[in-house]
N, C-alpha and C. Protein backbone atom coordinates (compact mmCIF):
# COMPACT_ATOMS: atom_id res chain seq x y z
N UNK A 1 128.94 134.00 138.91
CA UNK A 1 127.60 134.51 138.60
C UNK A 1 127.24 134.15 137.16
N UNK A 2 126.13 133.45 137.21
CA UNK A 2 125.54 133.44 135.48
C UNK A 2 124.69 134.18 134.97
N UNK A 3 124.38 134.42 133.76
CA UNK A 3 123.33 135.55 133.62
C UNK A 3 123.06 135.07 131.99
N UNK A 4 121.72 134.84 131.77
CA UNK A 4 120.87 134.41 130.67
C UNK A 4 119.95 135.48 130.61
N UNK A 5 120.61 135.88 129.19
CA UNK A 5 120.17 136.98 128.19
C UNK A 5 119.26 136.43 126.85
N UNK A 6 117.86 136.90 126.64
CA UNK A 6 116.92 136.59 125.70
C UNK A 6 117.19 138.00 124.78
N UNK A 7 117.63 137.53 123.25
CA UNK A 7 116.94 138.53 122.12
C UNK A 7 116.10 138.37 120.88
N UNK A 8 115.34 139.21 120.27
CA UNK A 8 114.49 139.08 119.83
C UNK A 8 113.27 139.16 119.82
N UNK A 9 112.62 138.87 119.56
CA UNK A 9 110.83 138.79 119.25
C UNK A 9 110.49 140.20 118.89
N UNK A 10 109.30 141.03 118.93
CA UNK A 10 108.75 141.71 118.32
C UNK A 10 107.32 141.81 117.90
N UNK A 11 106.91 142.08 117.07
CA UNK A 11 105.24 142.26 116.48
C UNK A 11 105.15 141.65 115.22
N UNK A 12 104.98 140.73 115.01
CA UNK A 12 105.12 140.13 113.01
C UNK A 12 103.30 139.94 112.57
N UNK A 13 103.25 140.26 110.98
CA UNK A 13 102.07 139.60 110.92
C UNK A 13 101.95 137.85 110.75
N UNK A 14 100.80 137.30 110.62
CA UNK A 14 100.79 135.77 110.43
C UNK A 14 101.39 135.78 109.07
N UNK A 15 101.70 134.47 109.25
CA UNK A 15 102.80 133.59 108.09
C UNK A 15 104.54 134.79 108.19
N UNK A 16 104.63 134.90 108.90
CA UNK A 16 105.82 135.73 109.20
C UNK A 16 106.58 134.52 110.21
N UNK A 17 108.68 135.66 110.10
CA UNK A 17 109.04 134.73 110.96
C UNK A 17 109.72 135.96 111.68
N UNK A 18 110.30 134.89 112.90
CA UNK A 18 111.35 135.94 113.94
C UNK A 18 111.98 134.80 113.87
N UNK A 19 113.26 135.28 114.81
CA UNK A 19 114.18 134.46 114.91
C UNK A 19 114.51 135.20 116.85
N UNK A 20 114.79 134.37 117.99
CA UNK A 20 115.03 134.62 118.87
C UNK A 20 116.83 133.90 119.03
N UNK A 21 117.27 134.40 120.10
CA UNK A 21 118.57 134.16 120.39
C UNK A 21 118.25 134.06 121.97
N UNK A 22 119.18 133.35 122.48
CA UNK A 22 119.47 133.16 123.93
C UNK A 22 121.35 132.99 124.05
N UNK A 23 121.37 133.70 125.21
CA UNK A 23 122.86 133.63 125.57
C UNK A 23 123.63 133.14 126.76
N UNK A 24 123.80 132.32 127.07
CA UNK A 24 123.95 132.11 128.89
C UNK A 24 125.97 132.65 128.96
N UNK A 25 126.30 133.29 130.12
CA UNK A 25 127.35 133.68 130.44
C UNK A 25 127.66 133.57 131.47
N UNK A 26 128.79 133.52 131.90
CA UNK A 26 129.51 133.83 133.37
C UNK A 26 130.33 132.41 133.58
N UNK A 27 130.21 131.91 135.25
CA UNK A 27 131.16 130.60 135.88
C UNK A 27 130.31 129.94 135.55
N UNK A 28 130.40 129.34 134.15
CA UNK A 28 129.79 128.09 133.45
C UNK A 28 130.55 126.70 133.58
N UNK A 29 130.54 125.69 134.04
CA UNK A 29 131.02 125.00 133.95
C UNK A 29 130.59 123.91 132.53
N UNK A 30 129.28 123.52 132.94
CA UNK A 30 128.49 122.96 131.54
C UNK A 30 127.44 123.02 131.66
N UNK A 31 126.16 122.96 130.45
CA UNK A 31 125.16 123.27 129.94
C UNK A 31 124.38 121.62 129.74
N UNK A 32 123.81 121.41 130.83
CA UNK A 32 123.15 120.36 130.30
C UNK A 32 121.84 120.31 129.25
N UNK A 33 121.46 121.29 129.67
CA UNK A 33 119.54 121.45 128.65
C UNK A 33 119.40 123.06 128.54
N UNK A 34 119.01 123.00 127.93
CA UNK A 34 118.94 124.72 127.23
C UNK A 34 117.80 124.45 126.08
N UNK A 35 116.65 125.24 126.82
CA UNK A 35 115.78 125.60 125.18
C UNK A 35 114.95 126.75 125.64
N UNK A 36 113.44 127.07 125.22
CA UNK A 36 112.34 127.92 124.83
C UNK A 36 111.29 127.24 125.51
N UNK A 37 111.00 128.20 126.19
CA UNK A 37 109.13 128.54 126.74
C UNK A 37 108.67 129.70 126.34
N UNK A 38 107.20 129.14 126.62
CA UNK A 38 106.29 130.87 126.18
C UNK A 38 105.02 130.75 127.26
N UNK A 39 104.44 132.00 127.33
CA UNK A 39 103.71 131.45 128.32
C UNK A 39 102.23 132.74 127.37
N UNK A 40 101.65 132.30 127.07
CA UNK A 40 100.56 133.26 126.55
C UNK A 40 99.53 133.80 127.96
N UNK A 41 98.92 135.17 127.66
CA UNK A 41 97.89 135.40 128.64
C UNK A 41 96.86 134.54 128.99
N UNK A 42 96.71 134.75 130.68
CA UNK A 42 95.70 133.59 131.02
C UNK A 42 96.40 131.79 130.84
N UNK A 43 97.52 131.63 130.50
CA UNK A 43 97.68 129.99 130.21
C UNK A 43 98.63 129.82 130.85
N UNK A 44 99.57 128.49 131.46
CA UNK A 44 100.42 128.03 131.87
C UNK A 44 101.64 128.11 130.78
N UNK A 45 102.67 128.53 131.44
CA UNK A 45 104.01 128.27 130.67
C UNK A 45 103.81 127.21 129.86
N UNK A 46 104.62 126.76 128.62
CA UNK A 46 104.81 125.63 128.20
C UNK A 46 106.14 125.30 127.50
N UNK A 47 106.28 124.26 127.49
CA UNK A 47 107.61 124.25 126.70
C UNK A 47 107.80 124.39 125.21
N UNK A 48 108.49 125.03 124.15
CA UNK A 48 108.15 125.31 123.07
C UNK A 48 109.15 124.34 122.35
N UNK A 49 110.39 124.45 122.30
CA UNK A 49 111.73 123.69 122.26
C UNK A 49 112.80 123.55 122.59
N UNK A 50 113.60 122.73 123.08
CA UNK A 50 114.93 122.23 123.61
C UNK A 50 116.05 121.45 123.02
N UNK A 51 116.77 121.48 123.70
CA UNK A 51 117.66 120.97 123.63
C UNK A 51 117.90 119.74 124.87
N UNK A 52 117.79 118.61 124.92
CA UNK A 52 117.84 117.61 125.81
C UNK A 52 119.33 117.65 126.46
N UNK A 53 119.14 117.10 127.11
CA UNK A 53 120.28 116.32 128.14
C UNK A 53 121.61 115.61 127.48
N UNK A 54 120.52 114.75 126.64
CA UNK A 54 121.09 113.76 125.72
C UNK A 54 121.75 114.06 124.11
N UNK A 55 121.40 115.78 124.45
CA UNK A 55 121.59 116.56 123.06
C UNK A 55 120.23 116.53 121.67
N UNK A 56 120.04 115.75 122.14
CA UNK A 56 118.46 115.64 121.14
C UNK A 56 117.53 117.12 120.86
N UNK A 57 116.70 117.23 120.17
CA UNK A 57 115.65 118.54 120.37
C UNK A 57 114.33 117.73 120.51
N UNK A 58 113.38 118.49 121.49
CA UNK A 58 112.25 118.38 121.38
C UNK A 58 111.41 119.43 121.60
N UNK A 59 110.20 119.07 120.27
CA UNK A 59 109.29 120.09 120.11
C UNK A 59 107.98 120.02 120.33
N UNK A 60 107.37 121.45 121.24
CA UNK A 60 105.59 120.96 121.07
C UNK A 60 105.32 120.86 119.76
N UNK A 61 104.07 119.70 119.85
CA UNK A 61 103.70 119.21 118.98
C UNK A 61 103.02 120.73 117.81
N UNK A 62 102.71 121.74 118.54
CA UNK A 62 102.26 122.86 117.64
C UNK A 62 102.91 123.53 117.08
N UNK A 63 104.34 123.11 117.62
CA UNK A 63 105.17 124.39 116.49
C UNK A 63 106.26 123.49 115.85
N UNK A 64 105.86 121.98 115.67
CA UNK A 64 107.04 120.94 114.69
C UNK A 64 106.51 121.16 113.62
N UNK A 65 107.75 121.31 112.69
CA UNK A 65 107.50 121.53 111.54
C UNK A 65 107.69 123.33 110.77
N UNK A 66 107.64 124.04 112.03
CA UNK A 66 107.57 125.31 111.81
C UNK A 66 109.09 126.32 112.19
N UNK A 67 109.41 125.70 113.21
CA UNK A 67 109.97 126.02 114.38
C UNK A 67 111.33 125.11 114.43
N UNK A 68 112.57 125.99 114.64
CA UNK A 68 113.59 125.44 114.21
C UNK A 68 114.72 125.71 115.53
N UNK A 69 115.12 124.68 116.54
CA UNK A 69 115.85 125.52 117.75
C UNK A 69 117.39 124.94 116.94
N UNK A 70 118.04 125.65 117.46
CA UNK A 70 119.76 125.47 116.72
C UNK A 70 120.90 125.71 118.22
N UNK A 71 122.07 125.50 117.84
CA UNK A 71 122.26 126.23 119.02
C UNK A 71 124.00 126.47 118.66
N UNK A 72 125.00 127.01 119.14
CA UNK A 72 126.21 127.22 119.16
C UNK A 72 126.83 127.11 120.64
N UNK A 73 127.87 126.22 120.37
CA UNK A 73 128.18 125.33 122.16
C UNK A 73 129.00 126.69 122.55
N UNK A 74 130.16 126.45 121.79
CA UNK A 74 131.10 127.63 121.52
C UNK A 74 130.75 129.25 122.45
N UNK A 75 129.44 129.57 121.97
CA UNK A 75 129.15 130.70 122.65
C UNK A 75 127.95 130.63 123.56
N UNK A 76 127.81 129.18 124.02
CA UNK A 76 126.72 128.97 124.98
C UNK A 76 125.42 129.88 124.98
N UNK A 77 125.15 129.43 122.97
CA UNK A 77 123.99 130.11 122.79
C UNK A 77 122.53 129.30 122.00
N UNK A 78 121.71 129.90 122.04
CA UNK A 78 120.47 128.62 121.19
C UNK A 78 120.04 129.89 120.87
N UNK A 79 119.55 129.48 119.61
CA UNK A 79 118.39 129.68 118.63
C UNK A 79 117.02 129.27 118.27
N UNK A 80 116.01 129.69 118.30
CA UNK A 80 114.69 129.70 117.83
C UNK A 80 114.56 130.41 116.52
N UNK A 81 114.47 129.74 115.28
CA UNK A 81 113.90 130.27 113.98
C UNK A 81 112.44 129.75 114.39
N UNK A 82 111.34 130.88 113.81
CA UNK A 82 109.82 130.58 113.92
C UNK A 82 110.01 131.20 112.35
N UNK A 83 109.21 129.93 111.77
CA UNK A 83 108.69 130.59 110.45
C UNK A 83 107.36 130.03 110.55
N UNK A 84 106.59 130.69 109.63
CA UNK A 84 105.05 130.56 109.36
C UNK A 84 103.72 130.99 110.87
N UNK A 85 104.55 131.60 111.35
CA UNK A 85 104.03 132.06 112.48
C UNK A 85 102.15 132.18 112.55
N UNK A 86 101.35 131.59 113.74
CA UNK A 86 100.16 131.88 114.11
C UNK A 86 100.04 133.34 114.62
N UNK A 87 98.75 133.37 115.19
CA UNK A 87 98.24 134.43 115.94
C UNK A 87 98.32 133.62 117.32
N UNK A 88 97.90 132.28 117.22
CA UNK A 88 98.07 131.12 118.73
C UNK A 88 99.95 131.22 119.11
N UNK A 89 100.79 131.93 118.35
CA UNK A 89 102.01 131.59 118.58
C UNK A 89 102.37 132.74 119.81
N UNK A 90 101.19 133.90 119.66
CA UNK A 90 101.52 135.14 120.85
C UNK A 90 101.36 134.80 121.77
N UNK A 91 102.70 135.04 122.70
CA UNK A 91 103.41 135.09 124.29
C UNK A 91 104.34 136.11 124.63
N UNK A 92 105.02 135.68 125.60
CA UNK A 92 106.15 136.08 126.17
C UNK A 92 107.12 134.61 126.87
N UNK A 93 108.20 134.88 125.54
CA UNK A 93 109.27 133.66 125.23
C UNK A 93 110.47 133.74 125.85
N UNK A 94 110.54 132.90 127.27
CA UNK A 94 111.66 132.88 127.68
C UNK A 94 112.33 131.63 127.75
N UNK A 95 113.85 131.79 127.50
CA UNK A 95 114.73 131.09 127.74
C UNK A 95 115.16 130.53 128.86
N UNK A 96 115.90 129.04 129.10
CA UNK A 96 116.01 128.42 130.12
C UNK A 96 117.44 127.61 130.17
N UNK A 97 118.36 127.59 130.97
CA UNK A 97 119.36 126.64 130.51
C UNK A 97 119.47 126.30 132.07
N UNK A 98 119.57 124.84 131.66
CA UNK A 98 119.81 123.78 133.25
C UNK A 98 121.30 123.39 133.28
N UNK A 99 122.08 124.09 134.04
CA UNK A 99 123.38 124.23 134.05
C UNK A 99 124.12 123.85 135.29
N UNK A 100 125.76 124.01 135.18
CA UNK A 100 126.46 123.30 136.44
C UNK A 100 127.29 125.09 136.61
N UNK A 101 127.10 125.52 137.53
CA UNK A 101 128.05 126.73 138.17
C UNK A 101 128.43 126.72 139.41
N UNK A 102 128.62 125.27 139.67
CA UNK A 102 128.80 124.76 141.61
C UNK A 102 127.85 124.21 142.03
N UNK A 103 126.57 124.64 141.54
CA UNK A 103 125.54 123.13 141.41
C UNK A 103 124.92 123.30 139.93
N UNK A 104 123.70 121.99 140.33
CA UNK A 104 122.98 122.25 139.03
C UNK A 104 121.78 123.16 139.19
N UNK A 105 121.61 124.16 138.30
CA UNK A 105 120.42 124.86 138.34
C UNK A 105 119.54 125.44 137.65
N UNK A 106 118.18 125.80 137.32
CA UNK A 106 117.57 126.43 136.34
C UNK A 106 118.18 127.98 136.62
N UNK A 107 118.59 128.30 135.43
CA UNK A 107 118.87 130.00 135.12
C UNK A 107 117.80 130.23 133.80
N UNK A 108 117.29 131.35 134.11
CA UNK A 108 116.09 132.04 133.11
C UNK A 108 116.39 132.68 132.29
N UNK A 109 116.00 133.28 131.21
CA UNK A 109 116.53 134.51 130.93
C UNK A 109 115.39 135.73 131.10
N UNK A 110 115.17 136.79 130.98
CA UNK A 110 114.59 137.45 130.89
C UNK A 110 113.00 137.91 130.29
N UNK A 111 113.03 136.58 129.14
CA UNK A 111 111.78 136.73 128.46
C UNK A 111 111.97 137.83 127.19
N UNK A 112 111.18 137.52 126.23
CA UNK A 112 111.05 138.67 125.37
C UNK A 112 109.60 138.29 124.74
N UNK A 113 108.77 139.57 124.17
CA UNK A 113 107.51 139.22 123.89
C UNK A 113 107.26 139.06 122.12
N UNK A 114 106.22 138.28 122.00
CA UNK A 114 106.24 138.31 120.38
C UNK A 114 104.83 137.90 120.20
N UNK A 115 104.63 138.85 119.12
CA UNK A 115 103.49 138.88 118.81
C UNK A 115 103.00 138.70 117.32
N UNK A 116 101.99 137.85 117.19
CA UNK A 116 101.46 137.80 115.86
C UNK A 116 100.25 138.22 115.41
N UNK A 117 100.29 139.34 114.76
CA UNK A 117 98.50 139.35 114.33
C UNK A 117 98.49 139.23 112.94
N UNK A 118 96.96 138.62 113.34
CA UNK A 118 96.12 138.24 112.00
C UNK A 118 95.84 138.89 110.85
């Protein structure tokens, strides 16, 4: 059984930061892609940042430069630093890791919400 755990987010004002954590656990075999979505009210999920296949990161173009994903293999965990935070940055930010536990599969995590006001 795997189980992807989201922490973090909160209420910040603009130009503020959070920092989110993600944790994936259980019959892991390996972690191919692991990063961050958010999905704001009214809009489609989107991808925020990852971690590739190929190990690379990629970022929407709205939060490069701001937005920092990290990750630790060791404890099959990633990081999101957000500094300089919008009011456009409010969602609900969940985690994703595309993994092998007898097959390959998307595991979620839970989501956590974060909010920025102006």
């Amino acid at each position: 059984q795997v189980h992807v755990v989201n922490f973090g987010g909160g209420l910040v004002q603009a130009g503020g930061s959070l920092r989110l954590s993600c944790a994936a656990s259980g019959s892991i075999f390996t972690i191919n892609a692991m990063g961050w979505y958010r999905q704001a009210p009214g809009k489609q999920r989107e991808l925020v940042a990852e971690f590739t296949s190929g190990g690379s990161t990629n970022y929407a173009d709205s939060v490069k430069g701001r937005f920092t994903i990290s990750r630790d293999n060791a404890k099959n965990t990633v990081y999101l630093q957000m500094n300089s935070l919008k009011p456009e940055d409010t969602g609900r930010y969940s985690c994703k890791a595309h993994l092998w536990a007898g097959t390959w599969h998307d595991y979620w995590g839970q989501g956590t919400q974060v909010t920025v006001s102006s």
